[in-house]
Each structure stands twice: as structure tokens, then as C-alpha cells.
C-alpha atoms as a PDB file:
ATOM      1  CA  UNK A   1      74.460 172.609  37.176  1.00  0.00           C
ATOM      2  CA  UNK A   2      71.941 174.885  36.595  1.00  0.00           C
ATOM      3  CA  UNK A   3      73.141 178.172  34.829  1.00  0.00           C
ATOM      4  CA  UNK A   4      71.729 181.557  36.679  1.00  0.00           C
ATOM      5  CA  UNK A   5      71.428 184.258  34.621  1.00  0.00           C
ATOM      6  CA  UNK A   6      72.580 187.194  35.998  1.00  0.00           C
ATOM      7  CA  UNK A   7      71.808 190.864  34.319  1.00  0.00           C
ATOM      8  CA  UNK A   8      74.524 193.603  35.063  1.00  0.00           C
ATOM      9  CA  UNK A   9      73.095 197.041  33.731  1.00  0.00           C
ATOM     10  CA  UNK A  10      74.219 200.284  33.863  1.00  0.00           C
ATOM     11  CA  UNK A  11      71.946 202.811  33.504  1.00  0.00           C
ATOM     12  CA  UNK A  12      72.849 205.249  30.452  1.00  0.00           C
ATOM     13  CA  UNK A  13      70.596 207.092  28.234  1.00  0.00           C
ATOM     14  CA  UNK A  14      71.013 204.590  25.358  1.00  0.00           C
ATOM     15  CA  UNK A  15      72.031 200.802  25.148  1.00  0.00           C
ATOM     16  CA  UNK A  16      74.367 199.150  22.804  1.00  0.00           C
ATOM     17  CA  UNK A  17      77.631 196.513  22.391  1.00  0.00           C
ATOM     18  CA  UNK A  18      76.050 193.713  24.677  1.00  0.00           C
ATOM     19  CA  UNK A  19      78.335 190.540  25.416  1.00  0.00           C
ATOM     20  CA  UNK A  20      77.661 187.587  27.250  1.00  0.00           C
ATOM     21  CA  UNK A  21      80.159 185.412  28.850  1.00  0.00           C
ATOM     22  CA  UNK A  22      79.663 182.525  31.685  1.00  0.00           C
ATOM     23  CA  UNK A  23      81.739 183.226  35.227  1.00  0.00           C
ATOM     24  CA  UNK A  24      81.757 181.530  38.869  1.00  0.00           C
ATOM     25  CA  UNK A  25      79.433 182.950  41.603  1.00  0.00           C
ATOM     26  CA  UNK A  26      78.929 181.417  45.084  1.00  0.00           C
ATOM     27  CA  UNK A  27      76.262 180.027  47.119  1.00  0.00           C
ATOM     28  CA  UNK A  28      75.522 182.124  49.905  1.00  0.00           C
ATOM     29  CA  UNK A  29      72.405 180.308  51.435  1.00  0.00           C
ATOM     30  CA  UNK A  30      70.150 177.419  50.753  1.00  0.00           C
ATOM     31  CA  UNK A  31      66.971 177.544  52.372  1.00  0.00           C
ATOM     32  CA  UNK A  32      64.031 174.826  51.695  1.00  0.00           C
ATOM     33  CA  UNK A  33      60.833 175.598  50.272  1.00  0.00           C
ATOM     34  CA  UNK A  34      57.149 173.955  51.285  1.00  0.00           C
ATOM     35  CA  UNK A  35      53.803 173.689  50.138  1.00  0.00           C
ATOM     36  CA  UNK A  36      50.821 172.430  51.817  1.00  0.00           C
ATOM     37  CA  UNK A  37      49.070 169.643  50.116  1.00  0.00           C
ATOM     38  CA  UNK A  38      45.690 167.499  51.360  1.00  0.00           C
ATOM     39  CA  UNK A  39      45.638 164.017  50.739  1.00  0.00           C
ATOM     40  CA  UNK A  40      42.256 163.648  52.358  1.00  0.00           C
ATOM     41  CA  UNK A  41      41.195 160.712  53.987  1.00  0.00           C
ATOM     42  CA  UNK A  42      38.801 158.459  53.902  1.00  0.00           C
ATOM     43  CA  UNK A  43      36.986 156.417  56.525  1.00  0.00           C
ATOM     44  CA  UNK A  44      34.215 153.629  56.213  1.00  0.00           C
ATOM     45  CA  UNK A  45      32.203 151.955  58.803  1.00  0.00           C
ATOM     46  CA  UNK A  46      29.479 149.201  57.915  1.00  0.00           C
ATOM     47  CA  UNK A  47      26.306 149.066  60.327  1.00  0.00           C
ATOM     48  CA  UNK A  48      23.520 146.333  60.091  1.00  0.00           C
ATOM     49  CA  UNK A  49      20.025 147.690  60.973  1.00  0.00           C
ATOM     50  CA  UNK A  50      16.814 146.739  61.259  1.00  0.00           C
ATOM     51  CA  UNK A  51      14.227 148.514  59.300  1.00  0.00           C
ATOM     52  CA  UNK A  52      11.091 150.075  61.517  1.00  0.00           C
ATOM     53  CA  UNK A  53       7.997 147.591  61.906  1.00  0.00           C
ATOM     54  CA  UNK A  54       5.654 147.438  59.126  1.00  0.00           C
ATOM     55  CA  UNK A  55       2.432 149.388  60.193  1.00  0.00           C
ATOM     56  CA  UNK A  56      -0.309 146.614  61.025  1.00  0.00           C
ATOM     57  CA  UNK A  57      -3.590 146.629  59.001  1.00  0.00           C
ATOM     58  CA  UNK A  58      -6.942 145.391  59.418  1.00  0.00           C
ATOM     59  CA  UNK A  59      -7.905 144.358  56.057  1.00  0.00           C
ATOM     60  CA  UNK A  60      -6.883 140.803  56.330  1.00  0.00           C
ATOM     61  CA  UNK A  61      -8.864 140.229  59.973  1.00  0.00           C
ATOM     62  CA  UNK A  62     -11.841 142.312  58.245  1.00  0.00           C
ATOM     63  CA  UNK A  63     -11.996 139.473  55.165  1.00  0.00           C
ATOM     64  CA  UNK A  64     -10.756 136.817  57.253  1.00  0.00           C
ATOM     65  CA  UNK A  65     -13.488 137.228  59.566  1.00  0.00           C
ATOM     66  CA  UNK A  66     -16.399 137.771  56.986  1.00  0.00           C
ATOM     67  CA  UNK A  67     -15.072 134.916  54.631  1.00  0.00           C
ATOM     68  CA  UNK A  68     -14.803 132.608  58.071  1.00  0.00           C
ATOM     69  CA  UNK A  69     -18.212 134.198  58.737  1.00  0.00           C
ATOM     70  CA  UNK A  70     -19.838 132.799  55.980  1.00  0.00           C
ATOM     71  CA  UNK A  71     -18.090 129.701  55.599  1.00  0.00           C
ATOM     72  CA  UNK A  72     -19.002 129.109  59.472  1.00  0.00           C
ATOM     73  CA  UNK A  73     -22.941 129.616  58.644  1.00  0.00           C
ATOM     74  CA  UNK A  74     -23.128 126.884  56.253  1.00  0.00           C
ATOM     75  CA  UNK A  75     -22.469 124.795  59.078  1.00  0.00           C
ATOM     76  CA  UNK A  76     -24.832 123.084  60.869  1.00  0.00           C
ATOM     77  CA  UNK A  77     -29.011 124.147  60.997  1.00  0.00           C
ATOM     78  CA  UNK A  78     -30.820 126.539  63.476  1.00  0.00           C
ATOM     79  CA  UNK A  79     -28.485 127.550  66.366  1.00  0.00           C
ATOM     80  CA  UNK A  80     -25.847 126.016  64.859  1.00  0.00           C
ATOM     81  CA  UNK A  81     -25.719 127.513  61.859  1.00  0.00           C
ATOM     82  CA  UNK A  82     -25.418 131.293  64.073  1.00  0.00           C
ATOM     83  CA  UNK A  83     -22.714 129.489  66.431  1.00  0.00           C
ATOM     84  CA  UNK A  84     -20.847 128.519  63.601  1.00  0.00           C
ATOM     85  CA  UNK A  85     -21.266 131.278  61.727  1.00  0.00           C
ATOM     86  CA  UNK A  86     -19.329 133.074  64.883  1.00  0.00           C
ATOM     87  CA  UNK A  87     -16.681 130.850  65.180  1.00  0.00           C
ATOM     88  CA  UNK A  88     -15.998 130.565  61.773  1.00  0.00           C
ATOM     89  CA  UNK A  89     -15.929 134.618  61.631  1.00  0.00           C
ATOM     90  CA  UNK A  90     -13.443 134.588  64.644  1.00  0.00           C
ATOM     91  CA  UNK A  91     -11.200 131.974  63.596  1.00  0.00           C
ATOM     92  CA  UNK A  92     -11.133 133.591  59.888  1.00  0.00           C
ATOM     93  CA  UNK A  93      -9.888 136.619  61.790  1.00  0.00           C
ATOM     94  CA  UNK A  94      -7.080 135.693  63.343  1.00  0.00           C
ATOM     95  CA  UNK A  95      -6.378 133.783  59.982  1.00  0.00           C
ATOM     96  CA  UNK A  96      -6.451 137.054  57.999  1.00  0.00           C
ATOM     97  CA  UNK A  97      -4.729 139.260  60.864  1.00  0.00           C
ATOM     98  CA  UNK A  98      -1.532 136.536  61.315  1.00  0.00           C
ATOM     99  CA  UNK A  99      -1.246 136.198  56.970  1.00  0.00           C
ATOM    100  CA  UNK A 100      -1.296 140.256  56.450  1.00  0.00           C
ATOM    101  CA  UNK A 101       0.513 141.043  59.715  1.00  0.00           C
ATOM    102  CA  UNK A 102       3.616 138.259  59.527  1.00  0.00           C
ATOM    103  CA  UNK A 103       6.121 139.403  61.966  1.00  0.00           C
ATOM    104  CA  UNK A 104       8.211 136.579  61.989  1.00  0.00           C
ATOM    105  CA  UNK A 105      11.260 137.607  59.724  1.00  0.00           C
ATOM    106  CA  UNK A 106      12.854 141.038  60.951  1.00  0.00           C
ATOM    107  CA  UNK A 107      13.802 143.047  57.612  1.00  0.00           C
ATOM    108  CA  UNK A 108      17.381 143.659  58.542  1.00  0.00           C
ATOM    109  CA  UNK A 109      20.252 145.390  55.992  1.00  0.00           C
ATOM    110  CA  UNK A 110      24.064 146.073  56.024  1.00  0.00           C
ATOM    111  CA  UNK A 111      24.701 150.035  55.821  1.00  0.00           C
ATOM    112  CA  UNK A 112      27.955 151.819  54.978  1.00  0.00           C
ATOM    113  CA  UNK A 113      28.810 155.168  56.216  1.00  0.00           C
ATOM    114  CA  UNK A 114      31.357 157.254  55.290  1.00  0.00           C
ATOM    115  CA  UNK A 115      33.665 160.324  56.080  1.00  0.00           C
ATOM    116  CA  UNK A 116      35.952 162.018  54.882  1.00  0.00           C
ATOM    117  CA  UNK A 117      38.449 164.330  56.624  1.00  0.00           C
ATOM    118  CA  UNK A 118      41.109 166.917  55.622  1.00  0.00           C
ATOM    119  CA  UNK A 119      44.992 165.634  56.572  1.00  0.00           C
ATOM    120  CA  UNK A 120      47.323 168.515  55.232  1.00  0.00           C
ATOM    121  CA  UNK A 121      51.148 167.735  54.454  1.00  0.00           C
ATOM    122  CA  UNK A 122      53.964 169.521  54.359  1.00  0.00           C
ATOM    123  CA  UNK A 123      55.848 168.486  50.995  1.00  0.00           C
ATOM    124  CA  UNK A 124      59.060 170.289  49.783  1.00  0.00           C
ATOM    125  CA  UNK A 125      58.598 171.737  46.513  1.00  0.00           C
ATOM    126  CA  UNK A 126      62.446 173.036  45.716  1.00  0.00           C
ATOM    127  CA  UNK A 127      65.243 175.454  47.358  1.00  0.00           C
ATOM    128  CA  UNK A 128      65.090 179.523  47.729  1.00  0.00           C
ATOM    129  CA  UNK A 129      69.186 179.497  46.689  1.00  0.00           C
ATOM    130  CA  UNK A 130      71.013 182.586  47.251  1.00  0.00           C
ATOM    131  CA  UNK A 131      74.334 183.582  45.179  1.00  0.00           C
ATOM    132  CA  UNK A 132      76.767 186.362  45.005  1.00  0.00           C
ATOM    133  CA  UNK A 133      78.503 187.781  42.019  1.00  0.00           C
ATOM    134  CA  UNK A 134      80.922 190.190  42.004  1.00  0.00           C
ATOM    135  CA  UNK A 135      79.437 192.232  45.139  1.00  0.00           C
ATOM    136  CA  UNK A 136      76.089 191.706  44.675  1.00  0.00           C
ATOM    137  CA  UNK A 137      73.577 188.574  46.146  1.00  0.00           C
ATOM    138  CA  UNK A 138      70.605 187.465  43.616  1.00  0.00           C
ATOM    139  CA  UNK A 139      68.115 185.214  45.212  1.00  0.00           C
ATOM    140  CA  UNK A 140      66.900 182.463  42.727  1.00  0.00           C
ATOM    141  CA  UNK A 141      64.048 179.451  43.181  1.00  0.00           C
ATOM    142  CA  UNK A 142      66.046 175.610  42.155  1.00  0.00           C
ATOM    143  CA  UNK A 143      65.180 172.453  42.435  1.00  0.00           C
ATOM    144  CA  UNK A 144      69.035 171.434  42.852  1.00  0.00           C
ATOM    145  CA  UNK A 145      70.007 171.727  46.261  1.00  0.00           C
ATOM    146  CA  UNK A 146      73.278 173.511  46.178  1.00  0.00           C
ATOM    147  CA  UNK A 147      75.898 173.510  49.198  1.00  0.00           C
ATOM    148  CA  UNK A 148      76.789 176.836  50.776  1.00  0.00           C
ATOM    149  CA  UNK A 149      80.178 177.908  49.282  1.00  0.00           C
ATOM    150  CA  UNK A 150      79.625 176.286  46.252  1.00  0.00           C
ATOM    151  CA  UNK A 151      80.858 177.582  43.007  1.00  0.00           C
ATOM    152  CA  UNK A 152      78.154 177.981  40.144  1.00  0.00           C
ATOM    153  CA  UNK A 153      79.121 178.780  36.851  1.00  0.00           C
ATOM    154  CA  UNK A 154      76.511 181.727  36.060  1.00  0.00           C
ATOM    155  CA  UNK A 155      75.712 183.206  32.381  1.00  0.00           C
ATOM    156  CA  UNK A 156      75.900 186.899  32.777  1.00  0.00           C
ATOM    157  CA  UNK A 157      74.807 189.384  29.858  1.00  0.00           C
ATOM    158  CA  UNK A 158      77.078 192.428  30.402  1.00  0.00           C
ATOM    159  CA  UNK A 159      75.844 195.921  29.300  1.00  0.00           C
ATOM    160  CA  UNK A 160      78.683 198.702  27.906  1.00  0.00           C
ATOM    161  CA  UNK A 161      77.434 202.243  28.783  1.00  0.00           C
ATOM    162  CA  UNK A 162      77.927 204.467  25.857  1.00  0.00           C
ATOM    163  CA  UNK A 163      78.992 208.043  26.801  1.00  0.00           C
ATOM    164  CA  UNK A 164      76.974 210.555  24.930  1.00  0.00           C
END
């Protein structure tokens, strides 16, 4: 058992002959004592999303179409050479547009997001014991929980007044 130590003092102008001897006091009350802890808590949630388009560009029709362009007008004589010039330059067009501008794959991605939120607990931390000795109740903070009515053997430092 835990020994409470217990001061008895008289109040005299001066001090002297201390003893100290262990006795029996009794438990008057046993109440429990609580802290509040946080054990947050975490959640997690995993998305998949596709990323925005890719902004189309005109380069590749722009070369496409002059490299198709000039392949085109070595095509043929007269006339020819103009008509194939043309459809060389529109061909090379969409050639250059469709190679730059690929939209066949979608650029998709897996994406975690998490939170986190606050879950406070009660969590008894010891007793607030209360014990009387000879008349008197002295109110002490245990960790043993003691049953009301209980005997407790207490060290108690005893002060003799000296007269003067």
C-alpha cells in the first residue's frame, strides 16, 4: 500500500523533538480522475482522374502541309505539278495535325486524398483518494484504487510544541 504522509504541526514560536511513527487512517472517498487525450484519425480515399486535354497546336499541320506541299509539286508537269502540289500540301496537313495532336490515349492517374480528424478520449489517469486521521480528512492523488473504509497505514511526522 502506498504510505501517505501526513504532517501534524502545531504552531509554536520555535520547532524541535520531531518523531515519526506509521498509524492507520481510513478511506473516506475514492473518486476517479480523467484526462482528455486525441488519438486523431486518419482517413484515405484513392480517386482516378483524367488529366485536362493537351492544348492543340498548329505546328505539325503548318510543316505537314508545306513538306506535303513540296513533295506534291514534284509531281507531275504543268497543271499537275500545281494540283499536286495542293494535294500533297493538304494531305501533309492532316498528317502533321493527327502526329502532334494524338488524342487517342487519355492521360489518366490514381490520386490519394487524405484527412485527418480530431477523436478525443476520455482515459483515466489515477484516483483523487480521500483519508481521515485522527479528525482531520487529507485529500491525496493515487494510482491504487482504494475501497471506502479501508485502513491505510499512513507515515505521520509528529511535531512537539516547546513552551517558551
Amino acid at each position: 500500500m502506498k504510505k501517505l504522509s501526513i504532517a501534524l504541526m502545531v504552531l509554536a514560536s520555535s520547532f524541535a523533538n520531531a518523531a515519526e511513527f506509521s498509524d492507520m487512517a481510513t478511506v473516506k472517498r475514492v473518486t476517479p480522475r480523467y484526462i482528455e487525450v486525441n488519438n486523431p484519425i486518419s482517413s484515405c480515399q484513392t480517386s482516378t482522374e483524367t488529366a485536362a486535354p493537351k492544348e492543340k497546336g498548329i505546328a505539325g499541320a503548318i510543316i505537314g502541309g508545306v513538306a506535303g506541299g513540296l513533295l506534291g509539286s514534284r509531281v507531275g508537269k504543268g497543271n499537275g505539278k500545281v494540283a499536286a502540289g495542293a494535294v500533297g500540301a493538304a494531305v501533309g496537313a492532316v498528317v502533321g495535325d493527327r502526329m502532334q495532336n494524338d488524342d487517342t490515349t487519355a492521360d489518366t492517374r490514381n490520386v490519394e486524398r487524405c484527412t485527418q480528424r480530431d477523436n478525443y478520449q476520455r482515459v483515466q489517469e489515477g484516483y483523487t483518494t480521500v483519508f481521515s486521521y485522527n479528525g482531520h480528512e487529507f485529500e491525496e492523488e493515487t494510482q491504487t484504487k482504494y475501497r471506502v473504509g479501508q485502513k491505510v497505514s499512513v507515515q505521520v511526522n509528529a511535531v512537539i510544541d516547546q513552551p517558551n
